[in-house]
Protein backbone atom coordinates (compact mmCIF):
# COMPACT_ATOMS: atom_id res chain seq x y z
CA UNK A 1 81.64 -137.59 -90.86
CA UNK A 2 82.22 -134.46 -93.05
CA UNK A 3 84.92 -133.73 -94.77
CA UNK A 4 86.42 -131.56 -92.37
CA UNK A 5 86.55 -133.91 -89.49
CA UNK A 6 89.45 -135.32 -88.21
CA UNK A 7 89.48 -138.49 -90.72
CA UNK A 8 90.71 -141.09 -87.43
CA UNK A 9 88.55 -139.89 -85.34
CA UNK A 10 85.95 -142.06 -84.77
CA UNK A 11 88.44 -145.28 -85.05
CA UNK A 12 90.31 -143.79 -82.21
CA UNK A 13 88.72 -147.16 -79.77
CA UNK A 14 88.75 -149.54 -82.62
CA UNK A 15 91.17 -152.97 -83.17
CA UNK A 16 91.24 -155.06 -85.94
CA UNK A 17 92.88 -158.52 -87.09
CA UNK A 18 95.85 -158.80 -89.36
CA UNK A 19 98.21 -161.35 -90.32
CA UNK A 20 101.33 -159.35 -89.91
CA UNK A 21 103.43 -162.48 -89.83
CA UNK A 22 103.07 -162.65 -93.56
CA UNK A 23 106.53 -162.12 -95.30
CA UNK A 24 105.13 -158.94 -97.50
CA UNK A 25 105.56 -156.85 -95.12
CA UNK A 26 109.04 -157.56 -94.70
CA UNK A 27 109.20 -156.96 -98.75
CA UNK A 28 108.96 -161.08 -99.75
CA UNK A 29 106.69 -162.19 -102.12
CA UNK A 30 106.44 -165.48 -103.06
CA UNK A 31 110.08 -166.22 -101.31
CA UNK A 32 111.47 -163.10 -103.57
CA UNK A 33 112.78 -159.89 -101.88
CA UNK A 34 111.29 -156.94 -103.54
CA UNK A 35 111.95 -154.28 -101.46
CA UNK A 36 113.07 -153.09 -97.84
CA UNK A 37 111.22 -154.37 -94.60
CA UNK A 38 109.01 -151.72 -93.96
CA UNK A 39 106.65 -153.01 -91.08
CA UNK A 40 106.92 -149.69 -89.13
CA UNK A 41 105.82 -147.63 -91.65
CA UNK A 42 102.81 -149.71 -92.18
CA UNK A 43 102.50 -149.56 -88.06
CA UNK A 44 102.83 -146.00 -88.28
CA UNK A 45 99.95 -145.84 -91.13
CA UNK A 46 97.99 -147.54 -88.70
CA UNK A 47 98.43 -145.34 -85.83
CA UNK A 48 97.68 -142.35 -88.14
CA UNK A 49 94.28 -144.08 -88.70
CA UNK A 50 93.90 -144.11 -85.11
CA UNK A 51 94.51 -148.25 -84.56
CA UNK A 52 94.82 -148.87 -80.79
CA UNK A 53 95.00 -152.40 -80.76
CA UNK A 54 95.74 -155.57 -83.08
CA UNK A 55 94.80 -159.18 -83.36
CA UNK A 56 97.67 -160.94 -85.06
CA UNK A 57 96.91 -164.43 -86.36
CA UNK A 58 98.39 -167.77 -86.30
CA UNK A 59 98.08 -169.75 -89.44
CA UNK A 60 100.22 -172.58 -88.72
CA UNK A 61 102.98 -173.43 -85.63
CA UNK A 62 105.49 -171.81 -87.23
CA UNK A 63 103.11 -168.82 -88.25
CA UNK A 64 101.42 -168.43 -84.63
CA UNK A 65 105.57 -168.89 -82.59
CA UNK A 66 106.32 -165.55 -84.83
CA UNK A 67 102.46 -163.61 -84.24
CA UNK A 68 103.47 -164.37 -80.28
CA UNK A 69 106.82 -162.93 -80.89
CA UNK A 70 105.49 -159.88 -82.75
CA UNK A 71 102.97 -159.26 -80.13
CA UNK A 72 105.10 -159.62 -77.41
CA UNK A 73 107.70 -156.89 -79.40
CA UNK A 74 104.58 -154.28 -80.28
CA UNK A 75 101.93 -154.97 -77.11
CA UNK A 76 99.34 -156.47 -79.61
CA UNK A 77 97.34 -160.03 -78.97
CA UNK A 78 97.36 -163.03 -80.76
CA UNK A 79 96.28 -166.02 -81.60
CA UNK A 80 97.73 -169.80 -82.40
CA UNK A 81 96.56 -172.26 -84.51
CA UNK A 82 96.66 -174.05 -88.10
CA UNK A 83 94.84 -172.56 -91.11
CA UNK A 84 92.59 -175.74 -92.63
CA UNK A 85 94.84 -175.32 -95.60
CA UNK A 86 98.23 -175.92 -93.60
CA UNK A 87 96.37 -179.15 -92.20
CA UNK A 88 98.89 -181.40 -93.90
CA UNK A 89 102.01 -179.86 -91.64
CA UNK A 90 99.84 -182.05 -88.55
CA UNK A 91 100.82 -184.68 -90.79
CA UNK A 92 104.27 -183.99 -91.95
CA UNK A 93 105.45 -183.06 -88.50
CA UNK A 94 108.34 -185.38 -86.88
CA UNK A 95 106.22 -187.22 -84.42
CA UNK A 96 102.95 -186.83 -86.11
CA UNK A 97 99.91 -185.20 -85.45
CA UNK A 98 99.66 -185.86 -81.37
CA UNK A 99 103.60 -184.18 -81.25
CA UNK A 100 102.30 -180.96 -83.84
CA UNK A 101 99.35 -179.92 -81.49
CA UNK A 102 101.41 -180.50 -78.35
CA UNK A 103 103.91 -177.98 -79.73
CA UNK A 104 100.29 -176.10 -80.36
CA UNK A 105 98.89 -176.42 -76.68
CA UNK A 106 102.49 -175.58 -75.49
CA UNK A 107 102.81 -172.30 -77.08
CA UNK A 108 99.53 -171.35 -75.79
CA UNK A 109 100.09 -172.07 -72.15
CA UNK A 110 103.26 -170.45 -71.88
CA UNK A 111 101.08 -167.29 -73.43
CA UNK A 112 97.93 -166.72 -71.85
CA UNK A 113 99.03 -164.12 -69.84
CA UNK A 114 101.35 -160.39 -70.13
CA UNK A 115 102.18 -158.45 -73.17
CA UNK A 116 101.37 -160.51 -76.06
CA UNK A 117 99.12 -162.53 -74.73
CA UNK A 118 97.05 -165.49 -77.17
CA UNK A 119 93.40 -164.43 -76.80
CA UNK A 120 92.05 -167.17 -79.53
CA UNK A 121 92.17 -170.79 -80.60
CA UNK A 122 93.14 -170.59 -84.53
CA UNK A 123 93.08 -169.62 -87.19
CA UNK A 124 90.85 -173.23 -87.76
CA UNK A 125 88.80 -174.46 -89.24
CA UNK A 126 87.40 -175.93 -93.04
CA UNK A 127 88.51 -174.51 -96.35
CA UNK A 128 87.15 -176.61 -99.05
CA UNK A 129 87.94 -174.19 -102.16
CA UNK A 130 90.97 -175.55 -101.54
CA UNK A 131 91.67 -178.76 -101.06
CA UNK A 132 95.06 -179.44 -103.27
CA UNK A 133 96.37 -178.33 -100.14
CA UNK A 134 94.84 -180.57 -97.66
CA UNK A 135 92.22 -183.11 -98.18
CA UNK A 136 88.53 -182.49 -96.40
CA UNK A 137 89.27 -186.01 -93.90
CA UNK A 138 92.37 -183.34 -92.88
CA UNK A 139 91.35 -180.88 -92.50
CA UNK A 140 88.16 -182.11 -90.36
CA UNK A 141 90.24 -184.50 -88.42
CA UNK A 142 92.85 -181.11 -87.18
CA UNK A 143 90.13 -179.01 -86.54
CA UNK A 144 88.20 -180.96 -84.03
CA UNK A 145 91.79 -181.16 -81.99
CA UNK A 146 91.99 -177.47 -82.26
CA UNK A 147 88.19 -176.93 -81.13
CA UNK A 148 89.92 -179.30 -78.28
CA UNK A 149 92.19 -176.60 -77.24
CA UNK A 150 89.77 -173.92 -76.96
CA UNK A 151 87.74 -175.79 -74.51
CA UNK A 152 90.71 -176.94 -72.56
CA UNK A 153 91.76 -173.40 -72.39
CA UNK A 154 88.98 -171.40 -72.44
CA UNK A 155 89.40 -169.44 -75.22
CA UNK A 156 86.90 -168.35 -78.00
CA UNK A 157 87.47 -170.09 -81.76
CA UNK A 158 89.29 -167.89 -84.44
CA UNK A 159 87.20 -169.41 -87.41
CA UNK A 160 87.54 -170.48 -91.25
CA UNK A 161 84.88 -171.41 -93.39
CA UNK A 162 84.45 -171.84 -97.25
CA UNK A 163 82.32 -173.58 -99.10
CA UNK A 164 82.09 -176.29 -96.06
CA UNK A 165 79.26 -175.05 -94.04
CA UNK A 166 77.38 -178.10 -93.01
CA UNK A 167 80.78 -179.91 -92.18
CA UNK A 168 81.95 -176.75 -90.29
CA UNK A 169 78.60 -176.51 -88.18
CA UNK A 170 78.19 -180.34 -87.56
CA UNK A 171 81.50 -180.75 -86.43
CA UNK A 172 81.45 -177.30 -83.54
CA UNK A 173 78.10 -179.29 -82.64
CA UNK A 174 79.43 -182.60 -81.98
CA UNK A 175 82.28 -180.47 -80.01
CA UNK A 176 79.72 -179.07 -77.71
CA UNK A 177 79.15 -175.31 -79.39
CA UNK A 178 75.55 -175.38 -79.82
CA UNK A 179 73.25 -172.59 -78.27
CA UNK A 180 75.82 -171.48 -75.47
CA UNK A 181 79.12 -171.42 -77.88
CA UNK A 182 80.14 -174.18 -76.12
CA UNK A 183 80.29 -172.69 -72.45
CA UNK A 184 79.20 -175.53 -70.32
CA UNK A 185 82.17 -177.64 -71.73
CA UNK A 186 84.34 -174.78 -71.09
CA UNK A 187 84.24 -172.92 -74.69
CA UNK A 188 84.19 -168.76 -75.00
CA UNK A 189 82.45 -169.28 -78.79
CA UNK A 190 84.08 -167.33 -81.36
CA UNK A 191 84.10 -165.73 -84.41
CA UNK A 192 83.73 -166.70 -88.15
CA UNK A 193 86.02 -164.48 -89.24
CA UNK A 194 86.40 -163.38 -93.19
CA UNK A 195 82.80 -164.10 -92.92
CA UNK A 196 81.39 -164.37 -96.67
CA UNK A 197 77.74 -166.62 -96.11
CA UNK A 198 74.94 -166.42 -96.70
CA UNK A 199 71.62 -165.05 -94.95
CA UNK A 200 70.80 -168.69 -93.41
CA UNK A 201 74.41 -169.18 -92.67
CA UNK A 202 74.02 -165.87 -90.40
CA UNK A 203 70.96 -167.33 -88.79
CA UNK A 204 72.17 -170.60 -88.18
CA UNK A 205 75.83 -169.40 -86.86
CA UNK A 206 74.01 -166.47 -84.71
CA UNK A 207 71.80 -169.29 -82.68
CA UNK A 208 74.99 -171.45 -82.12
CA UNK A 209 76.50 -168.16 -80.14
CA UNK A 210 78.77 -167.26 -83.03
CA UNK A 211 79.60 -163.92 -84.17
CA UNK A 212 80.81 -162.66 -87.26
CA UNK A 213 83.98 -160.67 -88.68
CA UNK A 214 83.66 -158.65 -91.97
CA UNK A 215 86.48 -157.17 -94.33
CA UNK A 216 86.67 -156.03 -98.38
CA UNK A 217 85.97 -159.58 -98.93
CA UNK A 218 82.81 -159.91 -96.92
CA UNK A 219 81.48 -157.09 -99.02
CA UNK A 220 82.44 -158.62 -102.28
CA UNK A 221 78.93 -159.05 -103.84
CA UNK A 222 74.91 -157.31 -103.52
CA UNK A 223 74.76 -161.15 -101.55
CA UNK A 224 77.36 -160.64 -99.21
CA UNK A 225 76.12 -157.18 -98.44
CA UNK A 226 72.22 -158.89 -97.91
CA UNK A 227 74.04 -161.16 -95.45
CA UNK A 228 75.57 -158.84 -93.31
CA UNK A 229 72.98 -156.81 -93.28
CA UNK A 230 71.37 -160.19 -91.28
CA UNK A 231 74.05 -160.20 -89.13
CA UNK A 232 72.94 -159.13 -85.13
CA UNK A 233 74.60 -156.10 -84.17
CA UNK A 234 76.51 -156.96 -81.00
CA UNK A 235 77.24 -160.00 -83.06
CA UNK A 236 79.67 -158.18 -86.07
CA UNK A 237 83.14 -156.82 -85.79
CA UNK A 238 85.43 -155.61 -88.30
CA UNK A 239 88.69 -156.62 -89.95
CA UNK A 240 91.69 -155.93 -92.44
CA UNK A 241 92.91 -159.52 -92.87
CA UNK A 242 95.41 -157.61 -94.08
CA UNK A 243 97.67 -158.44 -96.32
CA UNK A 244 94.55 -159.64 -97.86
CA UNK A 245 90.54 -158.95 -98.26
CA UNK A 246 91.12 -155.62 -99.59
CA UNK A 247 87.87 -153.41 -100.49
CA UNK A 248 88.40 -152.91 -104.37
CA UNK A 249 86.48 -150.97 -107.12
CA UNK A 250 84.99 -154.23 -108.20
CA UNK A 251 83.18 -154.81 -105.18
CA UNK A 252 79.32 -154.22 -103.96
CA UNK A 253 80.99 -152.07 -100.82
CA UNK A 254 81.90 -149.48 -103.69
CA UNK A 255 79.28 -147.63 -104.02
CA UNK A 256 79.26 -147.05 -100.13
CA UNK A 257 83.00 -146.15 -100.36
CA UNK A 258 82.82 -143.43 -103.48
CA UNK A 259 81.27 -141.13 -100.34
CA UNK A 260 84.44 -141.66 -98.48
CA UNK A 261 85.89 -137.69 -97.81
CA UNK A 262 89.27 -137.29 -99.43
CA UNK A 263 91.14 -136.69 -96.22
CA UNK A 264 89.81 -139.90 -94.38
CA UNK A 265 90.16 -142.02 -97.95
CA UNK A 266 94.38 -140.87 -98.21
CA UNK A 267 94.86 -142.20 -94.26
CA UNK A 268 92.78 -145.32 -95.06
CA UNK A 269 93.37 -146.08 -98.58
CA UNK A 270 96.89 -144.40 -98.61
CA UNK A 271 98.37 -143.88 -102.60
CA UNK A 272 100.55 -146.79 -103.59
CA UNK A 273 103.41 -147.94 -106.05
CA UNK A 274 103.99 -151.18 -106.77
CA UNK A 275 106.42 -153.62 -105.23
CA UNK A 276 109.25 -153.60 -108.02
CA UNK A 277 108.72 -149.49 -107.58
CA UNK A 278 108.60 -149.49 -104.09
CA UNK A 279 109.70 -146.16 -101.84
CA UNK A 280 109.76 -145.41 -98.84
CA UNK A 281 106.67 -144.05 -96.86
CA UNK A 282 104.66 -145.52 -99.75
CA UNK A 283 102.06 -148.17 -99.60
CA UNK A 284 102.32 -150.77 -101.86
CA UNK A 285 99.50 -151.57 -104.37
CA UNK A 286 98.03 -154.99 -104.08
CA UNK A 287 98.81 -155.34 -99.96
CA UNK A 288 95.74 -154.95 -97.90
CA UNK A 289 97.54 -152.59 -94.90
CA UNK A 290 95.82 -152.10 -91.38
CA UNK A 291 94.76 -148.87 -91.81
CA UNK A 292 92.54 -149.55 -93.94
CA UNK A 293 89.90 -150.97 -91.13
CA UNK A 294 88.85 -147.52 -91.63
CA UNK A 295 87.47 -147.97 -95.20
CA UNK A 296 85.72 -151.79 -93.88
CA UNK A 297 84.42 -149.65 -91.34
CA UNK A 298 82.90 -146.69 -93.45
CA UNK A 299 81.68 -149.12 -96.12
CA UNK A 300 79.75 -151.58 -93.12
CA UNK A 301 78.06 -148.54 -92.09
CA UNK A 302 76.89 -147.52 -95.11
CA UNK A 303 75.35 -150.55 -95.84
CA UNK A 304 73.76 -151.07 -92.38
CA UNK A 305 72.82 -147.02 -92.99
CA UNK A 306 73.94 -146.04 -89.13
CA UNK A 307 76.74 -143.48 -88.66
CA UNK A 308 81.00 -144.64 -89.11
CA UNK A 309 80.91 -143.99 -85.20
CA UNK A 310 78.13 -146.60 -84.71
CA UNK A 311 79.06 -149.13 -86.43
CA UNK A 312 83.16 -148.62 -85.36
CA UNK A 313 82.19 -148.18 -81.44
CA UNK A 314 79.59 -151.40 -81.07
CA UNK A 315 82.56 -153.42 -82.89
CA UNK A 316 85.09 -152.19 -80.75
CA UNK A 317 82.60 -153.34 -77.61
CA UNK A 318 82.17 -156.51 -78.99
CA UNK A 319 85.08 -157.46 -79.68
CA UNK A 320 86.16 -156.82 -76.18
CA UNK A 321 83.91 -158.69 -75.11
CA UNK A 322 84.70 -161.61 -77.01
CA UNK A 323 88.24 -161.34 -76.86
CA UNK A 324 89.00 -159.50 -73.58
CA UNK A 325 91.36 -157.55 -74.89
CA UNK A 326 92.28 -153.46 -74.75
CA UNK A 327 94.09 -150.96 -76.24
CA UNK A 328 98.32 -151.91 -76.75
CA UNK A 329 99.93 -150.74 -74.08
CA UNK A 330 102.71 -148.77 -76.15
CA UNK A 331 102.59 -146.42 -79.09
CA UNK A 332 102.70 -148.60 -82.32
C-alpha cells in the first residue's frame, strides 16, 4: 500500500474480535470513572478503519449477557462463555456449578439466531500464568462443560491457552476434537485465539483442526513471529483483543510496523492522551481500540512477506468460514 492509498482500504471486508464489554470504554478503570463513556467514538474509529463486522466476547455470564446485549444494540456477533480465570464464579454461583452453566446454555439458546447472534462457545479454556485466580483442577473441570456446549450446539470453541498446553490439548482430545475438530460428535473446531505458542504448538493444534488468532501480543517476540510464520494460511485470522494485546514499540512486530504510511498509521494507531487527560475524539493511551486490526494486519503481513490485502482478505475468508458470520447489518 503506498502512501497515497486510501489507508482502510484493503480492511474494507475484514472483522475482528474485541471485548467491548470491558468497563474502559465506558471510562472505568479499575471500578474508577476517569472520563466520559465514549464507545461511539471508538465505533466510529473503527468504521473509519473500514471495520465491517465484530466478534464481541464473553468472559464470564455476566460478561457474555452484556456482549449479547451489545451485539444485539450494534448488529455485531458474539460469543458466551467463562474466561479460565473467572472459573471460580462456577463455583461461587447460588446453586453451584450445574445452575452457572445452565444460565450459560440458556443464554446461548435463546441467541443462536437474528441480530446479535452467539457464533462461539467461550471465551474457555486454561490459563495457568494465573492461577491466584482459579486453581488448574478449576479451571480444567469448567472447561470440559464448556467444550460440552459447543458440541451440544454446534458451535466452534473460542479458545485460551497459557502456559497449559499439554492439559489444554489432552483435555479437547478426550472431548472428541482430534483430527476433525470434533465434527463427528457434533463440534465446528475453533480457534486459539491470542495465540502466543510455539512452532510445535502450531503443528500439533493445526492437525487437531484448530486455527489460530493473532494480535500485538502474538507478535511480542523474534519466537512468536517464527511461530506464526508456521501457522497454515487458511488456518490464521486476525484480532484486536482490544482493550488489550496492543502492538507496542517493544515488540518483534516493530520493525514491520516502522513501514506503516503516516495516513494509514493516524486511522490505526490514532494519537492519544491519557485517561486523567482525556478529550473528546481522542484515543486514550494504554487502551488497545478496534481500529487498530489494521496495524495487526500490516505487521502479519510483513512478517509472512505477502501484501496487507493478502493477508487481510484470506483472514476475512476464514473467519467466515469458521464463524459464519458477515458484515453488521447497520453502520457502526
Amino acid at each position: 500500500m503506498s502512501a497515497e492509498a486510501e489507508p482502510s482500504a484493503f480492511l474494507e471486508r475484514l472483522k475482528f474480535i474485541v471485548n467491548l464489554t470491558d468497563p474502559v470504554f465506558r471510562g472505568i478503570y479499575h471500578g474508577h470513572k476517569k472520563h466520559d463513556d465514549d464507545m461511539h467514538a471508538v465505533l466510529e474509529r473503527a468504521q473509519n478503519a473500514g471495520v465491517k463486522s465484530m466478534i464481541i466476547t464473553g468472559t464470564s455470564l455476566s460478561e457474555s449477557r452484556e456482549a449479547v446485549r451489545l451485539a444485539k444494540e450494534f448488529g455485531f456477533f458474539c460469543t458466551v462463555g467463562c474466561h479460565p480465570i473467572r472459573s471460580r464464579e462456577f463455583e461461587t454461583f447460588e446453586g453451584g456449578p450445574v445452575a452457572y452453566l445452565q444460565e450459560l446454555d440458556d443464554l446461548i439458546r435463546e441467541n443462536l439466531e437474528g441480530r446479535g447472534r452467539v457464533v462461539a462457545i467461550g471465551e474457555c479454556g486454561l490459563d495457568y500464568d494465573r492461577l491466584q485466580f482459579s486453581s488448574m483442577e478449576a479451571q480444567k473441570q469448567f472447561f470440559r462443560m464448556q467444550v460440552g456446549l459447543a458440541k451440544k450446539y454446534r458451535l466452534p470453541l473460542f479458545l485460551h491457552s497459557r502456559n497449559a498446553h499439554a492439559d489444554f490439548v489432552r483435555i479437547l482430545r478426550e472431548q472428541g476434537f482430534g483430527t476433525d475438530g470434533g465434527r463427528d460428535l457434533g463440534g465446528k473446531g475453533g480457534v486459539v485465539h491470542s495465540f502466543t505458542g510455539t512452532k510445535d504448538e502450531v503443528v500439533e493444534l493445526d492437525s487437531m483442526g484448530f486455527h489460530f488468532s493473532v494480535n500485538g501480543c502474538g507478535m511480542k517476540t523474534s519466537e512468536n513471529v517464527e511461530a506464526l510464520k508456521a501457522i497454515p494460511r487458511d488456518r490464521l485470522m486476525l484480532e484486536t483483543d482490544a482493550p488489550w494485546c496492543a502492538c507496542t514499540r517493544t515488540h518483534a512486530s516493530k520493525v514491520y510496523l516502522d513501514s506503516l504510511p503516516d495516513d494509514a498509521r493516524a486511522v490505526y494507531l490514532p494519537a492519544a492522551v491519557r485517561a486523567e487527560r482525556f478529550t473528546a475524539g481522542k484515543a486514550v493511551k494504554g487502551r488497545n481500540e478496534p481500529c487498530a486490526v489494521g496495524a495487526v494486519a500490516w505487521a502479519v503481513a510483513g512478517a509472512l512477506g505477502t501484501s496487507v490485502e493478502e493477508a487481510g482478505g484470506r483472514a476475512w475468508a476464514t473467519t467466515v468460514g469458521l464463524f459464519g458470520i458477515e458484515e453488521t447489518e447497520t453502520e457502526l
